[in-house]
Protein backbone atom coordinates (compact mmCIF):
# COMPACT_ATOMS: atom_id res chain seq x y z
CA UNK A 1 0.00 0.00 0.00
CA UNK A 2 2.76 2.81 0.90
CA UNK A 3 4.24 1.81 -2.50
CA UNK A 4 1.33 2.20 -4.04
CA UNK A 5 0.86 5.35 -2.46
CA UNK A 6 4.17 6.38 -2.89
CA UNK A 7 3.99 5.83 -6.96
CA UNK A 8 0.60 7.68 -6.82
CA UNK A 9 2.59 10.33 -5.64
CA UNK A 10 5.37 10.80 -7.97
CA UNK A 11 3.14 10.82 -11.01
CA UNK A 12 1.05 13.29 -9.12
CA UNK A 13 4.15 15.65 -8.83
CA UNK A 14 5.34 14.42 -12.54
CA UNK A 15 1.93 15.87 -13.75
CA UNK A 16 2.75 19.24 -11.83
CA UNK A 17 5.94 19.66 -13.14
CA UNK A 18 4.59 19.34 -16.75
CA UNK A 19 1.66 21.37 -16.39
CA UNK A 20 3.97 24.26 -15.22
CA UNK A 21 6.15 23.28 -18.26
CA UNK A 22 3.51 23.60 -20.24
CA UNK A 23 2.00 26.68 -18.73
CA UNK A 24 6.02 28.16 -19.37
CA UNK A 25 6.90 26.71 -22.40
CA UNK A 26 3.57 25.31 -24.29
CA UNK A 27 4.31 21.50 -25.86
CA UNK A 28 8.12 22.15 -26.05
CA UNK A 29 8.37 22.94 -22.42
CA UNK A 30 5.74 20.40 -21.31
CA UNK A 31 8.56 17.37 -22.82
CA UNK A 32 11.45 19.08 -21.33
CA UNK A 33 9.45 19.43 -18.11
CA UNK A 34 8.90 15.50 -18.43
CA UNK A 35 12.55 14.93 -18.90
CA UNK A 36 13.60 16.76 -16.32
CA UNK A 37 10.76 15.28 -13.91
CA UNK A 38 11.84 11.72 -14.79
CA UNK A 39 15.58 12.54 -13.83
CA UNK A 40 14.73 13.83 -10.86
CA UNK A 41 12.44 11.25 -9.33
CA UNK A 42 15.26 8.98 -10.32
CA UNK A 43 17.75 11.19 -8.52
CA UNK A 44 15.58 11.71 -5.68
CA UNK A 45 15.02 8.08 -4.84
CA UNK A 46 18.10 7.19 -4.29
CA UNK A 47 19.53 10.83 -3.45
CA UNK A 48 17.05 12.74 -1.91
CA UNK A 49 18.31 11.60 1.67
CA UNK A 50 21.70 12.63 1.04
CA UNK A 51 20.33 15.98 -0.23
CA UNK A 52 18.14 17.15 2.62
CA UNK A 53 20.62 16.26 5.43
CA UNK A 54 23.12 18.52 3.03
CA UNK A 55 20.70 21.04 2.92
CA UNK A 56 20.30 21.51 6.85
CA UNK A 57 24.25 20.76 7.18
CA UNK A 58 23.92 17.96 9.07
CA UNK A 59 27.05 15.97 10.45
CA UNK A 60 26.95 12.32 11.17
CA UNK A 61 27.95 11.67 15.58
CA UNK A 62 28.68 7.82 16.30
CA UNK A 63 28.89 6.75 20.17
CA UNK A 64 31.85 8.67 20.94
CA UNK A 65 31.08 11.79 20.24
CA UNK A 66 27.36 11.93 21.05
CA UNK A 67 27.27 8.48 23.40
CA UNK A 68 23.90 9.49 25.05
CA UNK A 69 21.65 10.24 21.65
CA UNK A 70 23.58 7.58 19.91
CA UNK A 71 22.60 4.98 23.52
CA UNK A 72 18.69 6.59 22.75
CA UNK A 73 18.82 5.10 18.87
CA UNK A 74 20.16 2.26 19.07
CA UNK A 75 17.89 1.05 22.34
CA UNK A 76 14.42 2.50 20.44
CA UNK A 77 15.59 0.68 17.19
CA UNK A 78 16.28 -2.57 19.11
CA UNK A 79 12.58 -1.63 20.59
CA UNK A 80 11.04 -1.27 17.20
CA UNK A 81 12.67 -4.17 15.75
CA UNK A 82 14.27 -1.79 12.87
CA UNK A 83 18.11 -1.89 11.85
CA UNK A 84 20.25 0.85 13.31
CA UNK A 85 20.12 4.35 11.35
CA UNK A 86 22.59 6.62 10.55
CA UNK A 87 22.56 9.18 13.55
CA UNK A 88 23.26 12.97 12.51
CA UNK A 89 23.47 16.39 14.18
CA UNK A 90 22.69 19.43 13.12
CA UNK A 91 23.83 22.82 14.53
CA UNK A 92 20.84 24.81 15.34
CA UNK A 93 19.39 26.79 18.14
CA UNK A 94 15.50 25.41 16.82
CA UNK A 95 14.61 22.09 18.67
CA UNK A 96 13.38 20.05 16.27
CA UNK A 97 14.11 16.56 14.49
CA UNK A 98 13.22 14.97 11.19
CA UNK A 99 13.82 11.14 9.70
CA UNK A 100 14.92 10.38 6.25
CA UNK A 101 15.75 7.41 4.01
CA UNK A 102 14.39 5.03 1.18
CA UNK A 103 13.78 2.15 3.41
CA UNK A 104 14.39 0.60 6.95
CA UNK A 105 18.10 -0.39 5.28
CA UNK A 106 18.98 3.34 4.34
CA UNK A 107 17.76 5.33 7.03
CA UNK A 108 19.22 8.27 9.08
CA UNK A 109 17.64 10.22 12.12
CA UNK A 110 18.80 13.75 12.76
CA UNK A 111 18.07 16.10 15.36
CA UNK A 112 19.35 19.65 16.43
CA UNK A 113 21.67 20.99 18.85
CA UNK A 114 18.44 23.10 20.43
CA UNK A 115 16.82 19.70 21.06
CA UNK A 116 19.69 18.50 22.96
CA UNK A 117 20.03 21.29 24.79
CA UNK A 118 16.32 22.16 26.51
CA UNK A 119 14.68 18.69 26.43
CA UNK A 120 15.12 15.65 28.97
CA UNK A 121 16.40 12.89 27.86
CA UNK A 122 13.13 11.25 28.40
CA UNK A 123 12.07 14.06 25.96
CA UNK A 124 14.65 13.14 23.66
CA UNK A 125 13.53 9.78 23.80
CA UNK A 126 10.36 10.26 22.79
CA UNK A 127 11.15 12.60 19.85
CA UNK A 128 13.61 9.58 18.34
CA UNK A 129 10.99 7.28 18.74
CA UNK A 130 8.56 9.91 16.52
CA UNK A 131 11.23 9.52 13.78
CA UNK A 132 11.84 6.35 14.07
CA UNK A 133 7.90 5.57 13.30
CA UNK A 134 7.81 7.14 10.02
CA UNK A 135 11.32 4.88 9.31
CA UNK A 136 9.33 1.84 10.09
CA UNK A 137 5.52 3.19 8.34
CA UNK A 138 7.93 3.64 5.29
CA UNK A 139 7.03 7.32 5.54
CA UNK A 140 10.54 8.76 5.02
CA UNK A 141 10.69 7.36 0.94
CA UNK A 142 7.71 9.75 0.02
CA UNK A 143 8.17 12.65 2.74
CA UNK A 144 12.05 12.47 1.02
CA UNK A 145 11.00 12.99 -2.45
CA UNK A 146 7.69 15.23 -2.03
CA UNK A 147 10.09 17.66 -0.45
CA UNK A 148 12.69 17.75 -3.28
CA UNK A 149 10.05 17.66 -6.42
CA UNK A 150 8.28 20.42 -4.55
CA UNK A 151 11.04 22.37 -4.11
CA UNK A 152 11.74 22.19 -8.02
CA UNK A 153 8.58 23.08 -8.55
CA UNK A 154 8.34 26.30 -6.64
CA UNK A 155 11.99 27.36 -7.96
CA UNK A 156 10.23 26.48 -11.62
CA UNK A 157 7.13 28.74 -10.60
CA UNK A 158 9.74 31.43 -9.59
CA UNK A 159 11.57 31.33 -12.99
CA UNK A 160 8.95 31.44 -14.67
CA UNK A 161 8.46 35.05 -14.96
CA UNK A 162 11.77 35.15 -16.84
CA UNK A 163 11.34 32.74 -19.05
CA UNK A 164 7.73 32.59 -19.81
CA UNK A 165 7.62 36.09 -21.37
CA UNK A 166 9.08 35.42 -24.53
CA UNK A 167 6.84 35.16 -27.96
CA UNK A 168 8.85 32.50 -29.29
CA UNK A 169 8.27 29.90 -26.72
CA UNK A 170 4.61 28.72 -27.89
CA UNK A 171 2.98 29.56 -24.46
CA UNK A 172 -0.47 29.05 -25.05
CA UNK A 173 -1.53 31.54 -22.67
CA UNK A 174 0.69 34.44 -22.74
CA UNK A 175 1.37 35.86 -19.51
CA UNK A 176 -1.40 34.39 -17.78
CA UNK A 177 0.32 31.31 -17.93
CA UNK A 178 3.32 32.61 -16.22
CA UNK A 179 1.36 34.13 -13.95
CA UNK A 180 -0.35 31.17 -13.10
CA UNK A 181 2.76 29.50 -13.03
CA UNK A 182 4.16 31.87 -10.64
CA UNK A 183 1.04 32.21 -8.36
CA UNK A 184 0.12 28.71 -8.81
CA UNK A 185 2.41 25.81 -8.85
CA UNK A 186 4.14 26.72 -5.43
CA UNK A 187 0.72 26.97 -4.02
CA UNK A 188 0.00 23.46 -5.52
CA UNK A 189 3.07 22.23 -4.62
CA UNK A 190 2.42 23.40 -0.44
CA UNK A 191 -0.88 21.67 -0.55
CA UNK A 192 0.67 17.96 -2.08
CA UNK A 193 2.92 18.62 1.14
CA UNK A 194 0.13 19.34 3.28
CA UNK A 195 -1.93 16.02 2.47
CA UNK A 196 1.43 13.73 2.69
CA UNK A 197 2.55 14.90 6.04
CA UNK A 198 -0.73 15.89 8.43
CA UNK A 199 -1.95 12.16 8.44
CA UNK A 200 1.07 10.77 9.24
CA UNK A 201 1.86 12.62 11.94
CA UNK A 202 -0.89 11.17 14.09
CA UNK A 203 0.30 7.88 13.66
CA UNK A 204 3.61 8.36 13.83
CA UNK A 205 2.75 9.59 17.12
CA UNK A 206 0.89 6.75 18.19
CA UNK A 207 3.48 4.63 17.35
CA UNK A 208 6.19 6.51 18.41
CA UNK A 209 4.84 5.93 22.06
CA UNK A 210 4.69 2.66 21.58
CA UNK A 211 8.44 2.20 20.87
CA UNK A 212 9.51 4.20 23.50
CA UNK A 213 6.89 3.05 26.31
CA UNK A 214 5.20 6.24 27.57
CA UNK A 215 2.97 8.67 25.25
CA UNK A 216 3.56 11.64 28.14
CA UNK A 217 7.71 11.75 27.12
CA UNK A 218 6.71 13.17 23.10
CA UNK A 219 3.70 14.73 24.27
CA UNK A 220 6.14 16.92 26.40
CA UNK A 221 8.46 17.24 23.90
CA UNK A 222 6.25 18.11 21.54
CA UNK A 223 4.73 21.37 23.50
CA UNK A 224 8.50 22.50 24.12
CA UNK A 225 9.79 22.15 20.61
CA UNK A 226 6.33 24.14 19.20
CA UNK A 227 6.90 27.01 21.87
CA UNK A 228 10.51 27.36 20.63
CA UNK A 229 9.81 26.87 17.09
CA UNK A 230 7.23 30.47 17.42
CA UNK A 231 10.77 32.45 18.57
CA UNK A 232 13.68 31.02 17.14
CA UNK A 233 14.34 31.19 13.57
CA UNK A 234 15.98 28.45 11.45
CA UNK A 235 17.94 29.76 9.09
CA UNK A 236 18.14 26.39 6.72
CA UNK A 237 14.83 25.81 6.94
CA UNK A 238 13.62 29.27 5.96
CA UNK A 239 16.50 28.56 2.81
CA UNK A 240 14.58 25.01 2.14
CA UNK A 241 10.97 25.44 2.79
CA UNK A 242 9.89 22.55 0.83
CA UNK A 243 11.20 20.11 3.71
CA UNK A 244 9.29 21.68 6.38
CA UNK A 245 7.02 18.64 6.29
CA UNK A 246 9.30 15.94 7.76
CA UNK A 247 10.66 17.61 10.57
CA UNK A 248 8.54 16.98 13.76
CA UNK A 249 7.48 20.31 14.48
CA UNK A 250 6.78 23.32 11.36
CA UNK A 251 10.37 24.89 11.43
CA UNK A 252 9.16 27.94 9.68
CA UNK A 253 6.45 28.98 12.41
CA UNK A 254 9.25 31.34 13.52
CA UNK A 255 8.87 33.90 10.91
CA UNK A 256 5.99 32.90 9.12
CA UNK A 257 1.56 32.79 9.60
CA UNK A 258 1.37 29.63 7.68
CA UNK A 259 -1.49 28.01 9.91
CA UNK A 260 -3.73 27.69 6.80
CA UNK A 261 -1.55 25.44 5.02
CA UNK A 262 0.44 23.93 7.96
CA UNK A 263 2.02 20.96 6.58
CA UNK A 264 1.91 19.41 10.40
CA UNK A 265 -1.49 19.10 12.18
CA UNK A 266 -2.05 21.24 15.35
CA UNK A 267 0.44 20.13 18.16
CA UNK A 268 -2.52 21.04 20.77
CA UNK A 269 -4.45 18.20 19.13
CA UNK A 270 -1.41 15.97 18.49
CA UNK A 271 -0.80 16.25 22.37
CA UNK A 272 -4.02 15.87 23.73
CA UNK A 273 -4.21 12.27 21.64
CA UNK A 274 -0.89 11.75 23.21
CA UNK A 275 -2.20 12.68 27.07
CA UNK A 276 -5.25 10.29 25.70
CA UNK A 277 -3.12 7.46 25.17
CA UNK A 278 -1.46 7.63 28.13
CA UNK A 279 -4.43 7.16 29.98
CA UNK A 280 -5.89 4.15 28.53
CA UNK A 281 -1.94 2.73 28.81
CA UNK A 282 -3.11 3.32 32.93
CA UNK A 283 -6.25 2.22 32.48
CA UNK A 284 -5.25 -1.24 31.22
CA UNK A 285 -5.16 -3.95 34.16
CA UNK A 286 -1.76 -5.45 35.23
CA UNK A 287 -1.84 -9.18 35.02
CA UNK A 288 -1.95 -11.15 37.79
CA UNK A 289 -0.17 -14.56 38.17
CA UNK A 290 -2.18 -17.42 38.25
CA UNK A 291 -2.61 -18.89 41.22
CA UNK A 292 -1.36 -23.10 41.76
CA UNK A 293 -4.13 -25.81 41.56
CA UNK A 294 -4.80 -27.46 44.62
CA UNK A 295 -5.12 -31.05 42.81
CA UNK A 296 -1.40 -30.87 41.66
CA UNK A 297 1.20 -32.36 44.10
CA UNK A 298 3.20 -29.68 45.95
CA UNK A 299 6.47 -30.77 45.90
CA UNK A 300 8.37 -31.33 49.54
CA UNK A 301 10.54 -28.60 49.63
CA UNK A 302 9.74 -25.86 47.17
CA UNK A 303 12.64 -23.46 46.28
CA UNK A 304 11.39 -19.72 45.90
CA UNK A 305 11.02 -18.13 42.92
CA UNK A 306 13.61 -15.79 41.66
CA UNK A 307 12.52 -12.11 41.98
CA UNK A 308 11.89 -10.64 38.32
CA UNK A 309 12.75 -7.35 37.20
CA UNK A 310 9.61 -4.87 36.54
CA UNK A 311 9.21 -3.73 32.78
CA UNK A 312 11.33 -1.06 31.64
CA UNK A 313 9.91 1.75 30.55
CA UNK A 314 12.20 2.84 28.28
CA UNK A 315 15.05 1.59 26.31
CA UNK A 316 17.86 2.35 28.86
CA UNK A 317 16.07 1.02 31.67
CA UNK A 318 13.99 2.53 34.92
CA UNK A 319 13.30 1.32 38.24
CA UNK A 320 9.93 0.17 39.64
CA UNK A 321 7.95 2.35 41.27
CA UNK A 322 8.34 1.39 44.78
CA UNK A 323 11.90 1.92 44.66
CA UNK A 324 13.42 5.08 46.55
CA UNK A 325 15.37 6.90 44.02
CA UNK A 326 18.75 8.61 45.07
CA UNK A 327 20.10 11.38 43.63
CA UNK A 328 22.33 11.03 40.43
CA UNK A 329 25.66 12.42 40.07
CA UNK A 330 26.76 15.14 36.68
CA UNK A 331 26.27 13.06 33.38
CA UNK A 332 30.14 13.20 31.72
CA UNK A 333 28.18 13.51 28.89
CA UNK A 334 27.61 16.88 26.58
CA UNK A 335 23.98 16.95 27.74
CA UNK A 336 22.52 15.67 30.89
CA UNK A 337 19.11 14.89 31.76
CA UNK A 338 18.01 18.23 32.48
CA UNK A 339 21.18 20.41 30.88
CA UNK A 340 20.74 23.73 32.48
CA UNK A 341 24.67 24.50 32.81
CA UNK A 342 27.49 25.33 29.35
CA UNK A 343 27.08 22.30 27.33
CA UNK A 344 30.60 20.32 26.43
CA UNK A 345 30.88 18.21 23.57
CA UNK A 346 32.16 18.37 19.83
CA UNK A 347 28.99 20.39 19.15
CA UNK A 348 29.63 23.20 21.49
């Protein structure tokens, strides 16, 4: 189904790309629009990735250099049952996080410096497990290439006003097709965005708490990251608008009023279905061990039962309830639990 979906897609965008061809350049510019459309969906399969983490200047970390989001990962991958993505940083002040990749195989997760720096790593948590849902709903494939053919088409709608005023390009329409093509195709090109990525949000969601264990760590996150996104500009994103869609939170809310077309659903509503889950998750009985029959033998001398450990509710671990929790020493890590102090690390 998401391949289907996915190839539903890409002639979709195809069909764009030659109508503002055609709208440009009449017949002539509808073929070369074609050409051009087939190269890049070629490209942006097995490029795209590549492209977007470029775009946002994103630098691969391994363990040693980012131990505690690299620790996050690879315990919600294990948790998901996915193979272990690339994990990249990127150096901005916006907390915020997207996921990228053809497949499950090819996959990366980045996330920003501002993300590090004013969530817990609970929060954290829960934001990796977000991305790593649309890795494993196969989202990343069409969120990927929707963002690179709708950035060509915008730059097309923005050329066109140079080159659609000239008589000997057999534009049927004269300047109202470059105007059109101008006013348009962008437009257009927002709203394709706006169907792929509101849906999938929700689910991602959904099964983001799932892989990390408790719906209240993203919902948390997910208030912070939209009250920081309103006052903090990001630059690269503002330079690449057609990838607003896969990050977690709308990176351009910081400069612009784009609620109409919002290519993410409102995080108000996004949360409360978060605090919902949560709930039922408490709702839901604990089992209780059966007890022994009385017509089976007891043996003579019964040996106890070894104590088990209480489900982790996370992948690094947590202890049960009942347990009195001691203080924890400074993290030697570049961001702690709750970083309030100068962060240290090659990042910094």
């Amino acid at each position: 189904m998401n391949l289907m979906r996915t190839a539903m897609l890409l002639a979709a965008m195809t069909a764009l790309f030659m109508g503002v061809g055609y709208l440009i350049g009449g017949s002539g510019g509808m073929m070369i629009a074609f050409l051009i459309a087939a190269g890049m969906n070629l490209f942006s399969y097995w490029n795209s990735d590549k492209m977007v983490l470029r775009m946002h200047h994103a630098v691969e970390i391994d363990e040693r250099n980012a131990p505690e989001l690299f620790e996050i990962v690879r315990g919600l991958s294990q948790n998901a049952g996915l193979p272990m993505p690339k994990v990249y940083l990127i150096q901005n002040d916006q907390p915020n996080a997207f996921a990228t990749g053809r497949n499950p195989q090819n996959a990366a997760v980045a996330a920003t410096t501002g993300l590090l720096e004013r969530l817990s790593y609970e929060e954290v948590a829960g934001v990796m497990a977000h991305e790593l849902a649309h890795i494993q709903n196969r989202d990343t494939l069409t969120m990927t290439i929707t963002a690179t053919l709708a950035g060509a088409i915008s730059m097309l709608g923005n050329f066109a006003f140079f080159f659609g005023g000239n008589r000997d390009n057999n534009n049927p329409l004269g300047i109202v097709g470059v105007l059109v093509a101008m006013i348009v195709a962008p437009l257009a090109a927002a709203l394709v965005q706006m169907a792929v990525s509101r849906t999938r949000e929700y689910s991602a969601d959904r099964r983001g708490a799932e892989i990390c264990g408790n719906p209240d760590w993203l919902a948390s996150a997910l208030g912070k990251i939209a009250a920081a996104a309103h006052r903090i500009h990001n630059p690269d994103a503002e330079r690449a608008p057609a990838t607003a869609h896969m990050f977690i939170i709308n990176p351009l809310s910081g400069e612009r009023m784009d609620n109409l077309f919002s290519t993410h659903p409102a995080t108000e509503n996004r949360i409360a279905a978060l605090r919902q889950m949560a709930a039922e998750f408490r709702a839901q009985p604990v089992p209780q061990p059966q007890a022994r029959s009385s017509s089976r033998p007891s043996p003579a001398r019964e040996e106890p039962e070894p104590s088990r450990p209480e489900p982790s509710a996370g992948p690094w671990g947590a202890p049960p309830a009942d347990t009195p929790r001691t203080p924890e020493a400074p993290k030697p890590n570049p961001w702690g639990r709750n970083p309030t102090g100068p962060r240290k690390g090659n990042w910094s």
